[in-house]
N, C-alpha and C. Protein backbone atom coordinates (compact mmCIF):
# COMPACT_ATOMS: atom_id res chain seq x y z
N UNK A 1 19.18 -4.54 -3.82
CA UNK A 1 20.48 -4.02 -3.42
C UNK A 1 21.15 -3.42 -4.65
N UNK A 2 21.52 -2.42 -4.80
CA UNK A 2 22.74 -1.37 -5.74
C UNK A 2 24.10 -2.17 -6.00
N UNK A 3 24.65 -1.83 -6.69
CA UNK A 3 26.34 -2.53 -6.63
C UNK A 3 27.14 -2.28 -5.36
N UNK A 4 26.71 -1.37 -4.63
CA UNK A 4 27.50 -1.26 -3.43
C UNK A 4 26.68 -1.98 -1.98
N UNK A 5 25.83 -2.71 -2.46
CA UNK A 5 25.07 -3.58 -1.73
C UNK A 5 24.48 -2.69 -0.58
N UNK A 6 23.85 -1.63 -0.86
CA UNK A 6 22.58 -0.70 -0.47
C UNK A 6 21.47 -0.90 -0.51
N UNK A 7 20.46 -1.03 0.35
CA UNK A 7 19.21 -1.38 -0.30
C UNK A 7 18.41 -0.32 -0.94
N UNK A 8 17.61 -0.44 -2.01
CA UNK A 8 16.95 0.55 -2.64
C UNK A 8 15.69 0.06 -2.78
N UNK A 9 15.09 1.07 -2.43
CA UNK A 9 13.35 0.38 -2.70
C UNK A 9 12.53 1.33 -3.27
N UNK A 10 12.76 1.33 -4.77
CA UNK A 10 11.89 2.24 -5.74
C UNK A 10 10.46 2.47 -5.13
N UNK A 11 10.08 3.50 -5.43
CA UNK A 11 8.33 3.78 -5.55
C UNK A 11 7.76 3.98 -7.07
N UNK A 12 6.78 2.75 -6.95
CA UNK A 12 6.07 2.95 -8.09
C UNK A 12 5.98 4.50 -8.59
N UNK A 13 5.72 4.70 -9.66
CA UNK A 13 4.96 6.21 -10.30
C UNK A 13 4.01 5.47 -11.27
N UNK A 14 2.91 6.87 -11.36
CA UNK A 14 2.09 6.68 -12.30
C UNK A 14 0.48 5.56 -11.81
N UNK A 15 0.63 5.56 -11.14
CA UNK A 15 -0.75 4.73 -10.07
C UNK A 15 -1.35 5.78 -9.44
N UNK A 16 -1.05 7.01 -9.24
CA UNK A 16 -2.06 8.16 -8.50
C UNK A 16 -3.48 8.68 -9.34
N UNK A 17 -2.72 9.00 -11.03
CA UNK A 17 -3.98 9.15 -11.38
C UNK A 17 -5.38 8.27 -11.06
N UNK A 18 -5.46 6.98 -11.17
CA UNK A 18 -6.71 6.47 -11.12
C UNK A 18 -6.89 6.04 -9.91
N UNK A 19 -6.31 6.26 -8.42
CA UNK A 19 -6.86 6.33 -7.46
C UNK A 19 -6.88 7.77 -7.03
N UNK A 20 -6.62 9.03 -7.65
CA UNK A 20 -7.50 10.03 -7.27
C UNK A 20 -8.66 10.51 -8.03
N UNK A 21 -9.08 9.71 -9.41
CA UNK A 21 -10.54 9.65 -9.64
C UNK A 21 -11.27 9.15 -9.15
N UNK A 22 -10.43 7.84 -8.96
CA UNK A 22 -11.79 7.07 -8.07
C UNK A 22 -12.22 7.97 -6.68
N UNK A 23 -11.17 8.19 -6.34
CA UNK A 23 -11.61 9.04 -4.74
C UNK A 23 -12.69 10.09 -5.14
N UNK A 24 -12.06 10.76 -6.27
CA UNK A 24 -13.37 11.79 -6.91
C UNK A 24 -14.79 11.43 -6.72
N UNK A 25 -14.90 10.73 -7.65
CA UNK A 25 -15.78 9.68 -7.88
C UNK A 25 -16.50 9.44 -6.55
N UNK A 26 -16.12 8.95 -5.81
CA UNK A 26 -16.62 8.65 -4.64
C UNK A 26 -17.28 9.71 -3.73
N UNK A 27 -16.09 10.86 -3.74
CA UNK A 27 -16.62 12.36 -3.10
C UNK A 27 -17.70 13.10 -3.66
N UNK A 28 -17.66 12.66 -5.10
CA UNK A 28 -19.14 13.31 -5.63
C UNK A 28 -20.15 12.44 -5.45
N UNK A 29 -20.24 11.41 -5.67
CA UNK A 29 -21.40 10.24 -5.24
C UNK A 29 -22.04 10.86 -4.19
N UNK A 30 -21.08 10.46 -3.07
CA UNK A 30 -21.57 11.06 -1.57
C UNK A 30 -22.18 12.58 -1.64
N UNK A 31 -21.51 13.41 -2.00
CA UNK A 31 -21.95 14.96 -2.19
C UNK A 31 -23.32 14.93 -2.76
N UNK A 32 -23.63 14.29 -3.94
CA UNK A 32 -24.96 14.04 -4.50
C UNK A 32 -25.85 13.58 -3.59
N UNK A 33 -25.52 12.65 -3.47
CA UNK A 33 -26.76 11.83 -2.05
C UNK A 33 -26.59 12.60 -0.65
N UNK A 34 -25.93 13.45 0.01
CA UNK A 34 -26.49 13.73 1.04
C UNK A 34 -26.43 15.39 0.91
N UNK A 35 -26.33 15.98 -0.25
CA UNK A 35 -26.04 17.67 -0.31
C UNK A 35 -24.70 18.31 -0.07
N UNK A 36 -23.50 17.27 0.59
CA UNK A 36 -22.64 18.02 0.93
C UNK A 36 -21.41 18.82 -0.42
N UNK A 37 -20.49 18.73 0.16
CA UNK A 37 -19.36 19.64 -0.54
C UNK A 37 -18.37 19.58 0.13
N UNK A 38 -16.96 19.19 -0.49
CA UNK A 38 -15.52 18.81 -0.09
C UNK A 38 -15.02 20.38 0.91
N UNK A 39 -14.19 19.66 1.73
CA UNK A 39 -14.23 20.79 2.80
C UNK A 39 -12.84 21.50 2.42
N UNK A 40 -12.89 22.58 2.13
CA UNK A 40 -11.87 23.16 1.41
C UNK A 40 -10.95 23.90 2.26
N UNK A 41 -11.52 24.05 3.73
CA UNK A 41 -10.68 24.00 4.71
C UNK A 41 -9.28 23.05 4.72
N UNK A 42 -9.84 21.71 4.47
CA UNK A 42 -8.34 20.78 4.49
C UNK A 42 -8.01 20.36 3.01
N UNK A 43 -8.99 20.33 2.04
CA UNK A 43 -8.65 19.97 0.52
C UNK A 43 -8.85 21.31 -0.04
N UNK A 44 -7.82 22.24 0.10
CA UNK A 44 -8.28 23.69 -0.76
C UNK A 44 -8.12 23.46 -1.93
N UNK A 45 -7.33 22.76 -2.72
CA UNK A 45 -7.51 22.31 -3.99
C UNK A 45 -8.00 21.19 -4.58
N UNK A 46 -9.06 20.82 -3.62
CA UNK A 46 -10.23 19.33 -4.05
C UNK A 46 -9.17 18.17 -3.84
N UNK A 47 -9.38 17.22 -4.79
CA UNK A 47 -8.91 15.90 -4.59
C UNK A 47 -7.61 16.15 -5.52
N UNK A 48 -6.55 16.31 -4.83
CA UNK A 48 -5.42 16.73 -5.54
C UNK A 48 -4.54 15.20 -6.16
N UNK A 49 -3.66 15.26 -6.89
CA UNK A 49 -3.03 13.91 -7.22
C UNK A 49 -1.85 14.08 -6.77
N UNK A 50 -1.23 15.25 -6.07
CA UNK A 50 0.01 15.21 -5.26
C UNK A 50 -0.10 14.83 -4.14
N UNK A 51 -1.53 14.60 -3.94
CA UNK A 51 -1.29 13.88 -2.50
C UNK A 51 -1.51 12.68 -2.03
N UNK A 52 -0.86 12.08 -1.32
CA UNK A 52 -0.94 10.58 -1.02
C UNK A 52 -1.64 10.22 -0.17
N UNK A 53 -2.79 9.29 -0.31
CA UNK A 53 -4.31 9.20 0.42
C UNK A 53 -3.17 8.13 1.24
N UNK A 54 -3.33 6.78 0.95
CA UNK A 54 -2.41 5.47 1.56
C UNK A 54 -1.41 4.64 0.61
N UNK A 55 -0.30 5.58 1.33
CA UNK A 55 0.54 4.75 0.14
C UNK A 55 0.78 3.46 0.29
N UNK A 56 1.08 2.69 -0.79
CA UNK A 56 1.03 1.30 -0.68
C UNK A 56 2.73 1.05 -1.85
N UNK A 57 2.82 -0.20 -1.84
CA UNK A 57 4.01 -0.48 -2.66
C UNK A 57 5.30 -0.09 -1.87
N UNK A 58 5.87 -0.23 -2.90
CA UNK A 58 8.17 0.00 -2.51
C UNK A 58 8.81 -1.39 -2.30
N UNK A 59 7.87 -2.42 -1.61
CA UNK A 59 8.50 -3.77 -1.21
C UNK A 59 7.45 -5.16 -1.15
N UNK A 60 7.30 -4.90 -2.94
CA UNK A 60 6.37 -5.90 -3.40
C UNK A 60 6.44 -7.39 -3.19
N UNK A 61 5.29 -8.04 -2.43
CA UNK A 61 5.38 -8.82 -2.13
C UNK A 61 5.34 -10.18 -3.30
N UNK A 62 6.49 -11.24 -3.33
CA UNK A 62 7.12 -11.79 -4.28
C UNK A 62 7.72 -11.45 -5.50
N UNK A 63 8.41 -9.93 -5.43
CA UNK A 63 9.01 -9.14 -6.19
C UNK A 63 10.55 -8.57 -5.68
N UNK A 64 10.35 -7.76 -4.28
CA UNK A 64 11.38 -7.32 -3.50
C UNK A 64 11.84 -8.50 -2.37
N UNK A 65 10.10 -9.19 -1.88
CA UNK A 65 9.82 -9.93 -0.68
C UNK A 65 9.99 -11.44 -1.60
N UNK A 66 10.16 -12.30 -0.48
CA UNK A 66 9.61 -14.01 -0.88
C UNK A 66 7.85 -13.59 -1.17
N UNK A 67 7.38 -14.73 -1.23
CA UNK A 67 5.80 -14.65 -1.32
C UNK A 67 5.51 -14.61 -0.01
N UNK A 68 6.34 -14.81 1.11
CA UNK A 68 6.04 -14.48 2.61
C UNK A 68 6.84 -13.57 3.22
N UNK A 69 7.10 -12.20 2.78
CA UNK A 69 7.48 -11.07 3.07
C UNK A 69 9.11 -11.26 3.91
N UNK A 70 9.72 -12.07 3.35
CA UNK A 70 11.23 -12.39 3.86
C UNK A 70 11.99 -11.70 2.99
N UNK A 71 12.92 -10.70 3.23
CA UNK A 71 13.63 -10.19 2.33
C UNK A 71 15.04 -10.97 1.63
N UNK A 72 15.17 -11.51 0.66
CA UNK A 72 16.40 -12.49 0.47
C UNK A 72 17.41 -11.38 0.91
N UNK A 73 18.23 -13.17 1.11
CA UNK A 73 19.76 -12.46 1.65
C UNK A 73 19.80 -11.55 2.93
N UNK A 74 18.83 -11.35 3.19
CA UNK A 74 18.15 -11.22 4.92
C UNK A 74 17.87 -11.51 6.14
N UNK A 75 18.61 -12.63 6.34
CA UNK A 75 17.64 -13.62 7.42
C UNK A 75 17.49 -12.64 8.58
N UNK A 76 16.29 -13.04 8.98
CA UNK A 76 15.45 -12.33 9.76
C UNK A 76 15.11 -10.99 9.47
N UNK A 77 14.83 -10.35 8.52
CA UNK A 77 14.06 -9.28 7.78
C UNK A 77 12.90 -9.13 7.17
N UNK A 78 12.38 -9.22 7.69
CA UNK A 78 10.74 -9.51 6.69
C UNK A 78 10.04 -7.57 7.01
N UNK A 79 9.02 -7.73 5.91
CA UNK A 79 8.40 -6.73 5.48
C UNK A 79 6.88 -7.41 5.76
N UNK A 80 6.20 -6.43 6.68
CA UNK A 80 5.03 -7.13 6.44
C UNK A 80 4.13 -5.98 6.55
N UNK A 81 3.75 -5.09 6.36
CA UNK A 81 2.93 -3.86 6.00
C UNK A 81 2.49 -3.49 4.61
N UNK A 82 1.67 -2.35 4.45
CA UNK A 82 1.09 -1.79 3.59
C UNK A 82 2.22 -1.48 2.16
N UNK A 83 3.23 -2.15 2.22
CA UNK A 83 4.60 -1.95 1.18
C UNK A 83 4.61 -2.99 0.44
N UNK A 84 4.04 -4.42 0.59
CA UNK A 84 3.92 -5.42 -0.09
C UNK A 84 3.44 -5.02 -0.92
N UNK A 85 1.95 -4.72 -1.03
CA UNK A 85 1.00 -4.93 -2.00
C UNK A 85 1.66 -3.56 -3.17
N UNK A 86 1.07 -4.19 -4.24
CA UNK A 86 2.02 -3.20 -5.71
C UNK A 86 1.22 -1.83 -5.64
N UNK A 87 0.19 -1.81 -5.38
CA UNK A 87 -0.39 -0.07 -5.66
C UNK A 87 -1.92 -0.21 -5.00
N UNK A 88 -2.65 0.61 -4.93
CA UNK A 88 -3.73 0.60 -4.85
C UNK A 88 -4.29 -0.49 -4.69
N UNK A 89 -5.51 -1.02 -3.46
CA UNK A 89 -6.22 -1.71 -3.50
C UNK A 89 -7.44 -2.04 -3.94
N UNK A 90 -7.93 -0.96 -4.24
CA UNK A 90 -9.59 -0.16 -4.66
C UNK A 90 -10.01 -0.28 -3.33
N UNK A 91 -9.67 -0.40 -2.11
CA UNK A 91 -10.66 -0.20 -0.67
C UNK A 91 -10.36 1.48 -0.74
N UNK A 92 -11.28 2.05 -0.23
CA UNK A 92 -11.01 3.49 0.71
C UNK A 92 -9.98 3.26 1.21
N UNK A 93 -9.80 2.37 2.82
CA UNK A 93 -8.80 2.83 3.33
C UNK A 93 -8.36 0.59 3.57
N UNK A 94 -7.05 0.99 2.92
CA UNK A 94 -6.33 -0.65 2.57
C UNK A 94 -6.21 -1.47 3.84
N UNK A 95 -6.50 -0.91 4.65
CA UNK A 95 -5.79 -1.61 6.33
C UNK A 95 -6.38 -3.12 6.53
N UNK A 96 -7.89 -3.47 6.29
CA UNK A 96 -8.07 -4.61 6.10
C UNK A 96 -7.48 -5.85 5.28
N UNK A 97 -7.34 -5.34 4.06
CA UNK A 97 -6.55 -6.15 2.82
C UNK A 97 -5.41 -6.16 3.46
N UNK A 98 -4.45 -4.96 4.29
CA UNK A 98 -2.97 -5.64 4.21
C UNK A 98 -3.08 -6.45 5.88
N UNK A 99 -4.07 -6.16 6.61
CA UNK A 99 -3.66 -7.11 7.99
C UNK A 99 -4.05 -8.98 7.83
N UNK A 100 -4.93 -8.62 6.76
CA UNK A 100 -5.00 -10.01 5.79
C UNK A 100 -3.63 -10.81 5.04
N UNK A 101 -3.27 -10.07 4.44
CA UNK A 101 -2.10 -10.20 3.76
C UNK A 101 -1.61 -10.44 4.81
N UNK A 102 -1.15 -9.98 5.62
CA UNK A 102 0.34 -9.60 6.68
C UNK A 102 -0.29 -10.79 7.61
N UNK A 103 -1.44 -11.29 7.67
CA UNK A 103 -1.91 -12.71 9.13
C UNK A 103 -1.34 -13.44 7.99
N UNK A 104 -1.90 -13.52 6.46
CA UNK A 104 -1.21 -15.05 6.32
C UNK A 104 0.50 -15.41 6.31
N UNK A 105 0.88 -13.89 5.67
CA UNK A 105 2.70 -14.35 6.10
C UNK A 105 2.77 -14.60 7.34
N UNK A 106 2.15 -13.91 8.34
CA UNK A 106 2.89 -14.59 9.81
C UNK A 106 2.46 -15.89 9.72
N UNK A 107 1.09 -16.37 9.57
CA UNK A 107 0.91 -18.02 10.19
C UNK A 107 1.77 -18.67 9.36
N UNK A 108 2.93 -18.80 8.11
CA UNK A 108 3.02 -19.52 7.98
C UNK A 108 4.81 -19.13 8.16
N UNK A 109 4.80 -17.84 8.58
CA UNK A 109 6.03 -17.44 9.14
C UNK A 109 6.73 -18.51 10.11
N UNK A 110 5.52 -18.62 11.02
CA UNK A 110 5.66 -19.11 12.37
C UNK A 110 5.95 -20.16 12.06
N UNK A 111 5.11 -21.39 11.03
CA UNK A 111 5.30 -22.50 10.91
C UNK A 111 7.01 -22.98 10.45
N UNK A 112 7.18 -22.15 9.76
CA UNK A 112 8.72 -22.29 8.41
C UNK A 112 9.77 -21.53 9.39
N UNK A 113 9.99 -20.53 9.84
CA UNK A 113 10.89 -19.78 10.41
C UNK A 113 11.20 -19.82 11.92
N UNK A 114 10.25 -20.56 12.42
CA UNK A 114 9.94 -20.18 14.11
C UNK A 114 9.81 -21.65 14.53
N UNK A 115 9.06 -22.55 13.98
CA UNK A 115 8.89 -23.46 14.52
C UNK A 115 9.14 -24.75 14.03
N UNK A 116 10.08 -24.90 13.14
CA UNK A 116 10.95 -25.66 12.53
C UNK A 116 12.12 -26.28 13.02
């Protein structure tokens, strides 16, 4: 919250470079082993770093969040998506890691908040 009690939820900077090498990285691997080539139809400028593959971060979990995605001074606000985690996961695509993340805040959501 700001002094005028706004919420603000920074975005990391500076975490794109090394998840658009790795993506590199990965696109040439593949290109090597099966012959192909990045389709320049939708990446006309290859693996760009202005662009955001899956963003992750803004409402780090035990930073912005409790360690169970409750926002203080919130009751009943929780965050439970791809915004917890601080940056990059190293998966391709994060959706596993955060529905992981996001089952254990609920089970114990339920226990502490719901069924108490």
């Amino acid at each position: 919250l700001d002094a005028d009690g706004a919420l603000h939820c920074p975005w990391p900077e500076g975490g794109m470079p090394v998840v658009r090498e790795a993506i590199q990285s990965f696109v040439d691997r593949l290109n090597a082993a099966n012959g192909g080539e990045l389709d320049t139809q939708y990446f006309p400028q290859g693996i760009a770093q202005d662009l955001t593959y899956h963003p992750l971060g803004g409402c780090v979990l035990g930073e912005f969040t409790d360690a169970l995605g409750r926002v203080p001074d919130h009751e009943g606000l929780y965050v439970l998506d791809g915004s917890l985690l601080p940056g990059a996961s190293g998966a391709a695509n994060p959706s596993l890691t955060i529905a992981a993340i996001v089952e254990r805040c609920i089970d114990q959501l339920i226990v502490e908040d719901f069924l108490a």
